[in-house]
C-alpha atoms as a PDB file:
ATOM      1  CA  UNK A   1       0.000   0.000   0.000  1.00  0.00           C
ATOM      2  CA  UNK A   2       1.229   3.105  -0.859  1.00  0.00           C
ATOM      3  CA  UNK A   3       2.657   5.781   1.502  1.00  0.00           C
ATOM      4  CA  UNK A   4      -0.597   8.184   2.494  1.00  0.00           C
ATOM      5  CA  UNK A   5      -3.267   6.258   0.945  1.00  0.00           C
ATOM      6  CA  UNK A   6      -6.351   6.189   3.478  1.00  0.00           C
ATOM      7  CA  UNK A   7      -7.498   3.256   4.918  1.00  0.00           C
ATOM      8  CA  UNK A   8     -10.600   1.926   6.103  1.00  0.00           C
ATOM      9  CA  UNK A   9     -11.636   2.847   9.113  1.00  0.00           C
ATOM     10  CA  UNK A  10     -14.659   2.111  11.505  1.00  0.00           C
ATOM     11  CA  UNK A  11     -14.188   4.725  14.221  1.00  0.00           C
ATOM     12  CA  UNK A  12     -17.257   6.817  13.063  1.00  0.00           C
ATOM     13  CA  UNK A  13     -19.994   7.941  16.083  1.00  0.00           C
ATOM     14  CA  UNK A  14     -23.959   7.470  15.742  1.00  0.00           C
ATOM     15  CA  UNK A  15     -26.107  10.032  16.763  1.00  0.00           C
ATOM     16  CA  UNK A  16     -29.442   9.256  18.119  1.00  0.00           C
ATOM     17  CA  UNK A  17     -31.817   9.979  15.936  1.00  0.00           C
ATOM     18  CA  UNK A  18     -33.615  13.377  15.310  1.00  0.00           C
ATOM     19  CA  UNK A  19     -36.976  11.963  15.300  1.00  0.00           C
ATOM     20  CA  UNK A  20     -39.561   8.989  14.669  1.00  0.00           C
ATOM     21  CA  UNK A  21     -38.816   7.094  11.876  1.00  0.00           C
ATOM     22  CA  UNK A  22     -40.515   8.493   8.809  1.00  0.00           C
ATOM     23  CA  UNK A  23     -41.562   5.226   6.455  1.00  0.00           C
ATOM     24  CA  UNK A  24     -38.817   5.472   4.133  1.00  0.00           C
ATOM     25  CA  UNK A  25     -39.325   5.818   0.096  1.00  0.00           C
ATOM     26  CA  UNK A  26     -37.432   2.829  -1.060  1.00  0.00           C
ATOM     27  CA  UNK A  27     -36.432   3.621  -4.915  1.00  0.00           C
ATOM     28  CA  UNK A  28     -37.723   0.729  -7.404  1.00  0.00           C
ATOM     29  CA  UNK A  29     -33.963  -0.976  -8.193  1.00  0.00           C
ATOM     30  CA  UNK A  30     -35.621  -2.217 -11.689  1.00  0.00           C
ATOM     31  CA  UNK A  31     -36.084   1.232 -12.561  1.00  0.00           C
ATOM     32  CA  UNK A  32     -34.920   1.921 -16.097  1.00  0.00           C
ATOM     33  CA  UNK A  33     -33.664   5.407 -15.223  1.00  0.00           C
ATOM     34  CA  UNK A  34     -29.647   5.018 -14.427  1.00  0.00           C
ATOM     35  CA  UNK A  35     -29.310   7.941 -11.900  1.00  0.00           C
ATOM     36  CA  UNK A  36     -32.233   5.754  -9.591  1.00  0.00           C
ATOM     37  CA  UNK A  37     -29.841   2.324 -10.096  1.00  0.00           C
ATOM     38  CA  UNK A  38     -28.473   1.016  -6.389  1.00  0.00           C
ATOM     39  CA  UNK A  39     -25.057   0.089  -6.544  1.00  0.00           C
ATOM     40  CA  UNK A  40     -24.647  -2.881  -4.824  1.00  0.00           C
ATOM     41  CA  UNK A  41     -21.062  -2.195  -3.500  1.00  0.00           C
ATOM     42  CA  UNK A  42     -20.878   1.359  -2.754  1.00  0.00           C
ATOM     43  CA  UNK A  43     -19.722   2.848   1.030  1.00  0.00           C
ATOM     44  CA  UNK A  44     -20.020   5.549   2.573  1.00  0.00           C
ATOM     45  CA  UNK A  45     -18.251   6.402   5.612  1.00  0.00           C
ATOM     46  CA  UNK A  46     -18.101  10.628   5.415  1.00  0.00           C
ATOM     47  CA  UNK A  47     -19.626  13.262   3.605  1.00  0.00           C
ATOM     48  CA  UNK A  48     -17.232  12.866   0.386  1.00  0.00           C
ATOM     49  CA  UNK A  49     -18.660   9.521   0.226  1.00  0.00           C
ATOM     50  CA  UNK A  50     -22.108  10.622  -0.430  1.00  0.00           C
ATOM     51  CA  UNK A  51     -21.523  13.995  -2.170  1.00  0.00           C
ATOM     52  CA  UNK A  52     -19.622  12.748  -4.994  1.00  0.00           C
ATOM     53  CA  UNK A  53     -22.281   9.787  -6.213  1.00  0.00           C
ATOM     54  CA  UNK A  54     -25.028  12.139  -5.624  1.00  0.00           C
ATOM     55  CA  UNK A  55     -23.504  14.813  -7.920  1.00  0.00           C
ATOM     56  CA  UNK A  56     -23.229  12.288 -10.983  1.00  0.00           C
ATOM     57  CA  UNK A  57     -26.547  10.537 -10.462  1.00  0.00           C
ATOM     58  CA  UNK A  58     -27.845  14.394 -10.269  1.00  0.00           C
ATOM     59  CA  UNK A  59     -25.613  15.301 -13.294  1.00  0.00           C
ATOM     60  CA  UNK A  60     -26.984  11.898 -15.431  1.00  0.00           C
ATOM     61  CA  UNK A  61     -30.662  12.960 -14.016  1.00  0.00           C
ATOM     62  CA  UNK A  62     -30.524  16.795 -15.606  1.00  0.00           C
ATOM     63  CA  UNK A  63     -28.407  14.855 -18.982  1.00  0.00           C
ATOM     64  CA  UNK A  64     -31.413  12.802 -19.743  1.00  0.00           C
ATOM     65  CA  UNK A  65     -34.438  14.393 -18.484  1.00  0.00           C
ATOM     66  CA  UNK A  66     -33.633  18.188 -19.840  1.00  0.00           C
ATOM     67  CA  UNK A  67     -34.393  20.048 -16.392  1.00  0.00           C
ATOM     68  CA  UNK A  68     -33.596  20.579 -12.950  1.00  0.00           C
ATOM     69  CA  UNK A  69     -34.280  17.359 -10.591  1.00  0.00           C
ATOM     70  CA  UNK A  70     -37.323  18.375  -7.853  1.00  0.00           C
ATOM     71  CA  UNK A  71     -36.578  17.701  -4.498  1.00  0.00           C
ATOM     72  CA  UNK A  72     -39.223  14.680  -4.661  1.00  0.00           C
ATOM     73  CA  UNK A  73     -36.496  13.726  -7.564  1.00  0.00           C
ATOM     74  CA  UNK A  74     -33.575  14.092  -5.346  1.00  0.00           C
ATOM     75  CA  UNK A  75     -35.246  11.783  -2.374  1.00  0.00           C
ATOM     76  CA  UNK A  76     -35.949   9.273  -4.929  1.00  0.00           C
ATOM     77  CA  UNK A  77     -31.931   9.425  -5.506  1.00  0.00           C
ATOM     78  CA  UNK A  78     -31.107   9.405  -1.989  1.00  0.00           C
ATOM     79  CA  UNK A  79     -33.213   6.384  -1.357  1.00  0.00           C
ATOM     80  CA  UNK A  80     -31.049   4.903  -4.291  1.00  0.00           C
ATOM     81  CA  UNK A  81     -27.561   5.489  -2.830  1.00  0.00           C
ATOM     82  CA  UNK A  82     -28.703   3.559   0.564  1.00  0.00           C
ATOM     83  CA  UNK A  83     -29.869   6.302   2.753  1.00  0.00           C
ATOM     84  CA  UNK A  84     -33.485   5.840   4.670  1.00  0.00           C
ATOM     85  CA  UNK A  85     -35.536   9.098   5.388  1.00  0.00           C
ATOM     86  CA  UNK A  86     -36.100   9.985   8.982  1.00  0.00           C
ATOM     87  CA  UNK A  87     -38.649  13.024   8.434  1.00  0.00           C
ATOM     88  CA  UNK A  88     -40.792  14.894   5.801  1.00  0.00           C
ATOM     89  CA  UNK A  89     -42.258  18.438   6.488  1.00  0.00           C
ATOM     90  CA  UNK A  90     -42.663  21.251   4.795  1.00  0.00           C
ATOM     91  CA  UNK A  91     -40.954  20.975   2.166  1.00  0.00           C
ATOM     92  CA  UNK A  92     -37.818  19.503   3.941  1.00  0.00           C
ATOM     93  CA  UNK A  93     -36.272  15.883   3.887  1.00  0.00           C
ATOM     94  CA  UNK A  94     -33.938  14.599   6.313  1.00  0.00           C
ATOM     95  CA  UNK A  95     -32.131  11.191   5.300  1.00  0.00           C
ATOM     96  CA  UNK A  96     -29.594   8.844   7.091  1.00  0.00           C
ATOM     97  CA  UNK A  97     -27.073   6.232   6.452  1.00  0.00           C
ATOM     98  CA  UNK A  98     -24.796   4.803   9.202  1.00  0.00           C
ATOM     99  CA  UNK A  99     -22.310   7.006   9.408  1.00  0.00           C
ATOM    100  CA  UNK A 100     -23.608  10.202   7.201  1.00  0.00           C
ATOM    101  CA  UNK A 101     -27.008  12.904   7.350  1.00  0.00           C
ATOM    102  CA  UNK A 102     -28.490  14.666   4.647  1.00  0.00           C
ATOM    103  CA  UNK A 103     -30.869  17.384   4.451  1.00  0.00           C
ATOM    104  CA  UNK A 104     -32.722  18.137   1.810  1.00  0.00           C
ATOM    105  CA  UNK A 105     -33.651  21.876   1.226  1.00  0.00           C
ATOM    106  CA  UNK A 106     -35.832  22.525  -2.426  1.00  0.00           C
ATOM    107  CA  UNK A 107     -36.554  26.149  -2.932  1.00  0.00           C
ATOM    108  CA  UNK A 108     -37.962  27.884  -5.987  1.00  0.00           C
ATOM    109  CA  UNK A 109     -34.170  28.951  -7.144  1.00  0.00           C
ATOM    110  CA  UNK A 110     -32.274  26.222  -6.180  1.00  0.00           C
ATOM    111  CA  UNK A 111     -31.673  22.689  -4.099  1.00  0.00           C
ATOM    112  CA  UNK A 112     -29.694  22.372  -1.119  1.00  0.00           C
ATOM    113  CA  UNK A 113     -28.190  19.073   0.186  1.00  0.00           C
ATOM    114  CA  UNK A 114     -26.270  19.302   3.218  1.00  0.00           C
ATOM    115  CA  UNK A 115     -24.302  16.104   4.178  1.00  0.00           C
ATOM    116  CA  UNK A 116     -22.892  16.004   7.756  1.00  0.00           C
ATOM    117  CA  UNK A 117     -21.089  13.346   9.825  1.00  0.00           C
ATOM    118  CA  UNK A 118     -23.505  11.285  11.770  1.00  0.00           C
ATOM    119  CA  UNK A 119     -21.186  11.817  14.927  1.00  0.00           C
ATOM    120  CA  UNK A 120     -21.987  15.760  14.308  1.00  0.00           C
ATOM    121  CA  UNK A 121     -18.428  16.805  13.462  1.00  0.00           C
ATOM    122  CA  UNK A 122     -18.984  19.375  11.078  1.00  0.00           C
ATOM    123  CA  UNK A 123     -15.114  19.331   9.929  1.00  0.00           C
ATOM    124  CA  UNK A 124     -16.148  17.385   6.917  1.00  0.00           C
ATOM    125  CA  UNK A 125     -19.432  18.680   6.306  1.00  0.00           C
ATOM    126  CA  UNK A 126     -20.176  19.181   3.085  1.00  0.00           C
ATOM    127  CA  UNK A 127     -23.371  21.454   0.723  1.00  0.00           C
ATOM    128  CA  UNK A 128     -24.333  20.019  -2.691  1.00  0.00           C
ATOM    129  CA  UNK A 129     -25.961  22.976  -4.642  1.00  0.00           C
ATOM    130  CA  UNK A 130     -27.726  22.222  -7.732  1.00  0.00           C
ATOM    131  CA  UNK A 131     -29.400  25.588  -9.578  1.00  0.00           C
ATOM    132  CA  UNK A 132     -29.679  27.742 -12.828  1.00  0.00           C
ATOM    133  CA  UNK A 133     -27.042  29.885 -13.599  1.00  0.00           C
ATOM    134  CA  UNK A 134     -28.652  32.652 -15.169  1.00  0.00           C
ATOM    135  CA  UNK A 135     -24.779  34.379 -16.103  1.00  0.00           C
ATOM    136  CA  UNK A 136     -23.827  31.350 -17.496  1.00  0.00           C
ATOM    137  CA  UNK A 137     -26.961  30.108 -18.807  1.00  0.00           C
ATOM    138  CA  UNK A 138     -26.243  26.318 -17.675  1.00  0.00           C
ATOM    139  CA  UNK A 139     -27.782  24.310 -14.747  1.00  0.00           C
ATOM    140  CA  UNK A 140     -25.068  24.080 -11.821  1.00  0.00           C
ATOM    141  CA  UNK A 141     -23.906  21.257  -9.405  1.00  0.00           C
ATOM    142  CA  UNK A 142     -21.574  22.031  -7.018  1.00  0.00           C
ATOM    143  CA  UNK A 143     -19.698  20.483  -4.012  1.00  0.00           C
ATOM    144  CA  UNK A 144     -18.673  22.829  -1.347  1.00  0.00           C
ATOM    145  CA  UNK A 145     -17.450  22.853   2.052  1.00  0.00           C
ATOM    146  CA  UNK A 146     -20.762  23.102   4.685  1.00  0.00           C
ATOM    147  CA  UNK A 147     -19.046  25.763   7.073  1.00  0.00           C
ATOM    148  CA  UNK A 148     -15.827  27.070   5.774  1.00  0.00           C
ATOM    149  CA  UNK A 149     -14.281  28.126   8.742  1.00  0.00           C
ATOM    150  CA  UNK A 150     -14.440  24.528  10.569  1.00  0.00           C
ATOM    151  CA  UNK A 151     -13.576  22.546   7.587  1.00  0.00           C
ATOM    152  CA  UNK A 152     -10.736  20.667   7.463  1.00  0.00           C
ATOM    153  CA  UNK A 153      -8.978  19.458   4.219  1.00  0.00           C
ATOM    154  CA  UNK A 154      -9.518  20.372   0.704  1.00  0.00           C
ATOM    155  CA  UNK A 155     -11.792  20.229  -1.898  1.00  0.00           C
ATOM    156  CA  UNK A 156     -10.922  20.180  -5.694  1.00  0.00           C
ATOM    157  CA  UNK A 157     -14.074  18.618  -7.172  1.00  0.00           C
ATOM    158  CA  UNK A 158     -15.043  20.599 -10.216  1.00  0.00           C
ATOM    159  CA  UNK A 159     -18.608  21.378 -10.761  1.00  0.00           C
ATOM    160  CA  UNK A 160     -20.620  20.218 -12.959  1.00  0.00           C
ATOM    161  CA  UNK A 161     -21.821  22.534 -15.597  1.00  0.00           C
ATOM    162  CA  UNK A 162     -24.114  21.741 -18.202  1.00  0.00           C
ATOM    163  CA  UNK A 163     -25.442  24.310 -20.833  1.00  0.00           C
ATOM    164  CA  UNK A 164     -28.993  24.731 -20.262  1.00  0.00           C
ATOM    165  CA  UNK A 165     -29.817  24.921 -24.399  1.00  0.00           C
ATOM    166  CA  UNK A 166     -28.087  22.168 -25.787  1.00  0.00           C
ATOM    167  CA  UNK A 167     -27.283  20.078 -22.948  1.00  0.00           C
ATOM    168  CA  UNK A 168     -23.789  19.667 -23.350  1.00  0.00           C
ATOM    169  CA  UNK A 169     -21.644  18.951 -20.350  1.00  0.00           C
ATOM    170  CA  UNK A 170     -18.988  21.908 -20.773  1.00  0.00           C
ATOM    171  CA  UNK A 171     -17.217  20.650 -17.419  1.00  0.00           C
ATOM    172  CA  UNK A 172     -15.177  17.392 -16.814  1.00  0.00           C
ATOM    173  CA  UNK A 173     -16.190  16.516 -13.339  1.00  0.00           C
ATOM    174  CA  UNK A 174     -14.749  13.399 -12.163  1.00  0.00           C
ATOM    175  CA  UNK A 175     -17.385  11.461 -10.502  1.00  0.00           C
ATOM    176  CA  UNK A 176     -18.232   8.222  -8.967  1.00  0.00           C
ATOM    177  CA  UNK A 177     -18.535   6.518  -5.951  1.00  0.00           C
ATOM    178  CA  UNK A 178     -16.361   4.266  -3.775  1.00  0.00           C
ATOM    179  CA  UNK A 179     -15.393   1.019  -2.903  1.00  0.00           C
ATOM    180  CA  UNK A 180     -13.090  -0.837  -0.412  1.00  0.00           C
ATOM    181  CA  UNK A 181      -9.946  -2.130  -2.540  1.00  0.00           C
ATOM    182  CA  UNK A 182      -8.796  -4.320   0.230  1.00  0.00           C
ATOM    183  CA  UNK A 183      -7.962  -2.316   2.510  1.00  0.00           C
ATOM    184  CA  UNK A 184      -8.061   1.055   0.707  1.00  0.00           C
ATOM    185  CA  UNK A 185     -10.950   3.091  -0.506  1.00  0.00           C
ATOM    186  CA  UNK A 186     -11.318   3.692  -3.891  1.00  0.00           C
ATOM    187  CA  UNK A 187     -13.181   6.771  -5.885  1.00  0.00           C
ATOM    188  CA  UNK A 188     -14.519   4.005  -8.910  1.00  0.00           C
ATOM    189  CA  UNK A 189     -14.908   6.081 -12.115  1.00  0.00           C
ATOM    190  CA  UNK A 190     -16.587   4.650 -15.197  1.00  0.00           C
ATOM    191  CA  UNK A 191     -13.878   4.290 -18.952  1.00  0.00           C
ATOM    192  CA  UNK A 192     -16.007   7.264 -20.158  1.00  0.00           C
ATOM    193  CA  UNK A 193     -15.479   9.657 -17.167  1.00  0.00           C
ATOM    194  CA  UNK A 194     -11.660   8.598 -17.659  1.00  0.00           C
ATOM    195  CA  UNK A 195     -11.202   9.641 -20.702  1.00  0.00           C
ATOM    196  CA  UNK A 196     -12.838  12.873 -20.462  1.00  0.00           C
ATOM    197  CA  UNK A 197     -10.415  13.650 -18.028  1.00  0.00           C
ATOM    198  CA  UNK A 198      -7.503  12.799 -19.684  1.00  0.00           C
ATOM    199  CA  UNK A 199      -8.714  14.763 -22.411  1.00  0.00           C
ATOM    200  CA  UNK A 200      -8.666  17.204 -19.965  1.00  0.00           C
ATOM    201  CA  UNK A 201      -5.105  17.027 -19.615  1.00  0.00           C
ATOM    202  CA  UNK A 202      -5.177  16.754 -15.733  1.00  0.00           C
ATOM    203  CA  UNK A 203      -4.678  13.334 -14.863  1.00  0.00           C
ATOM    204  CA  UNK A 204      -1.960  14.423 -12.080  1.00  0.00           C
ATOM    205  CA  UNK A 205      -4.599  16.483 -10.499  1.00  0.00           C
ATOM    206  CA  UNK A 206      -6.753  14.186  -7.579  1.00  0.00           C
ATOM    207  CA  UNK A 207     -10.284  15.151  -8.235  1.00  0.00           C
ATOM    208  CA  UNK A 208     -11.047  14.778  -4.882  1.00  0.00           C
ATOM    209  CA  UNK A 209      -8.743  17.147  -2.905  1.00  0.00           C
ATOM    210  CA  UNK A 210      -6.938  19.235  -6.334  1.00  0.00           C
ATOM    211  CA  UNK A 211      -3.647  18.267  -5.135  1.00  0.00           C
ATOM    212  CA  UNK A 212      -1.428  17.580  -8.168  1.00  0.00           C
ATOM    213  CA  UNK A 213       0.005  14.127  -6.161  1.00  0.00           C
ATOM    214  CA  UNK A 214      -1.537  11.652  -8.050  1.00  0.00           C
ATOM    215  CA  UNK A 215       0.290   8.314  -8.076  1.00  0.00           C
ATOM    216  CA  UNK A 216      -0.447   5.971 -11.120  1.00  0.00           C
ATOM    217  CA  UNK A 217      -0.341   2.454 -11.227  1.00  0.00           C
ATOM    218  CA  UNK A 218      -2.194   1.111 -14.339  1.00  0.00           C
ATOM    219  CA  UNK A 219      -5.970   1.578 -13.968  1.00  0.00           C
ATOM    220  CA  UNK A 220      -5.718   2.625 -10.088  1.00  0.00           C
ATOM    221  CA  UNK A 221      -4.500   5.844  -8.740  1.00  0.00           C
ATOM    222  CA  UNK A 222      -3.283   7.422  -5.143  1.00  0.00           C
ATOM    223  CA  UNK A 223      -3.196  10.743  -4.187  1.00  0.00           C
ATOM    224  CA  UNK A 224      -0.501  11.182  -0.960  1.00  0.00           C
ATOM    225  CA  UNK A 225      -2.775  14.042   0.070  1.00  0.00           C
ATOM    226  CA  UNK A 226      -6.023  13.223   0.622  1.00  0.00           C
ATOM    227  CA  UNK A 227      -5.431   9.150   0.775  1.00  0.00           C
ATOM    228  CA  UNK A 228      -8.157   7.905  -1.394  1.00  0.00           C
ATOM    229  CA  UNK A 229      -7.268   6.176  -4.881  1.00  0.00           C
ATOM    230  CA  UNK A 230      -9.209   6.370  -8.370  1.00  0.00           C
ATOM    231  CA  UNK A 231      -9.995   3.152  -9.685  1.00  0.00           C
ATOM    232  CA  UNK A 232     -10.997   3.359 -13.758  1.00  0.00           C
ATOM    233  CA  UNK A 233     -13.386   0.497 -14.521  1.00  0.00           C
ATOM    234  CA  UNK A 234     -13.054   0.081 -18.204  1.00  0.00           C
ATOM    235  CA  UNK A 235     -16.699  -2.134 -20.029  1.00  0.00           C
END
């Protein structure tokens, strides 16, 4: 195992939870719609974890359907990726996994997702933002840090930006979601997200953290920064 690369760990707090159990929507797995598919072997142990998936089942969601996902569209997507809803009301959805929240926050303008540690720590918190950019005429997705003066790390995940005409993608996000590779965890990226970002011409750069200290060995990468690897799964 490389110098740096993170491991998997199991050291993660539960938090009591928030309220009665709201009868969660459980997303129909033979769904032909690919941004409602359940991957079978995804984790998620932090905010990262979560984020990144929901960004490209979001981005794939906007790609096919020609508009901006509804937050009954984004619970539906949630469900997918593992997560059980706790509480409906008023417009807002809160959802759980083991060791991750999300709260889901539609508004006429835009959709919030805040992603938080389930021990509380809001060092890794994290806000998905999906919206219309009116400048750039192109619908938005976009990972940021939740509170920027207690996170801790860095974030180097580009945004996706798609043009809201012709529904190009005229961003090369590199997104996926991960996997233990024995005992490292892995950002898994599809052969046609790879070679975007080759095309791209920043293969040195992690996606995950924007540290150039990416480490190749054939198909899997490490970045010494942030300690997760990119594994390209070629079909």
């Amino acid at each position: 195992m490389i110098s740096g690369v993170r491991t998997i760990k199991a050291t993660h707090e539960i938090f009591t939870p928030l309220c009665n159990l709201h009868t969660p929507f459980i997303a129909n797995p033979k769904s032909p719609s690919c941004y409602f598919s359940v991957v079978r072997a995804m984790i998620i142990y932090e905010p990262i974890m979560l984020a990144m998936p929901l960004a490209e089942k979001i981005k794939d969601q906007i790609l096919q359907e020609k508009k901006l996902p509804d937050g009954e569209t984004i619970r539906k997507i949630l469900a997918s990726l593992g997560l059980e809803e706790m509480c409906l009301g008023k417009g807002l959805a809160l959802f759980r996994s083991k060791y991750v929240f999300a709260l889901v926050i539609p508004s006429a303008r835009y959709i919030t997702v805040d992603i938080i540690s389930s021990s509380g720590d809001l060092s890794d918190a994290l806000e998905l933002m999906v919206y219309h950019d009116r400048t750039l005429n192109a619908y938005v997705v976009e990972i940021v840090p939740a509170n920027e003066l207690e996170f801790e790390g860095n974030i180097g995940i580009e945004p996706v930006i798609i043009d809201a005409e012709s529904f190009e993608l005229k961003s090369t996000p590199v997104l996926g979601h991960f996997e233990k590779d024995k005992d490292d965890i892995v950002l898994v990226i599809s052969g046609k997200t790879y070679d975007a970002w080759k095309e791209s011409g920043k293969l040195e750069v992690c996606p995950i953290c924007g540290a150039e200290e990416l480490v190749w060995q054939k198909d899997i990468a490490y970045c010494n920064s942030c300690g997760f690897g990119i594994k390209v799964v070629k079909k």
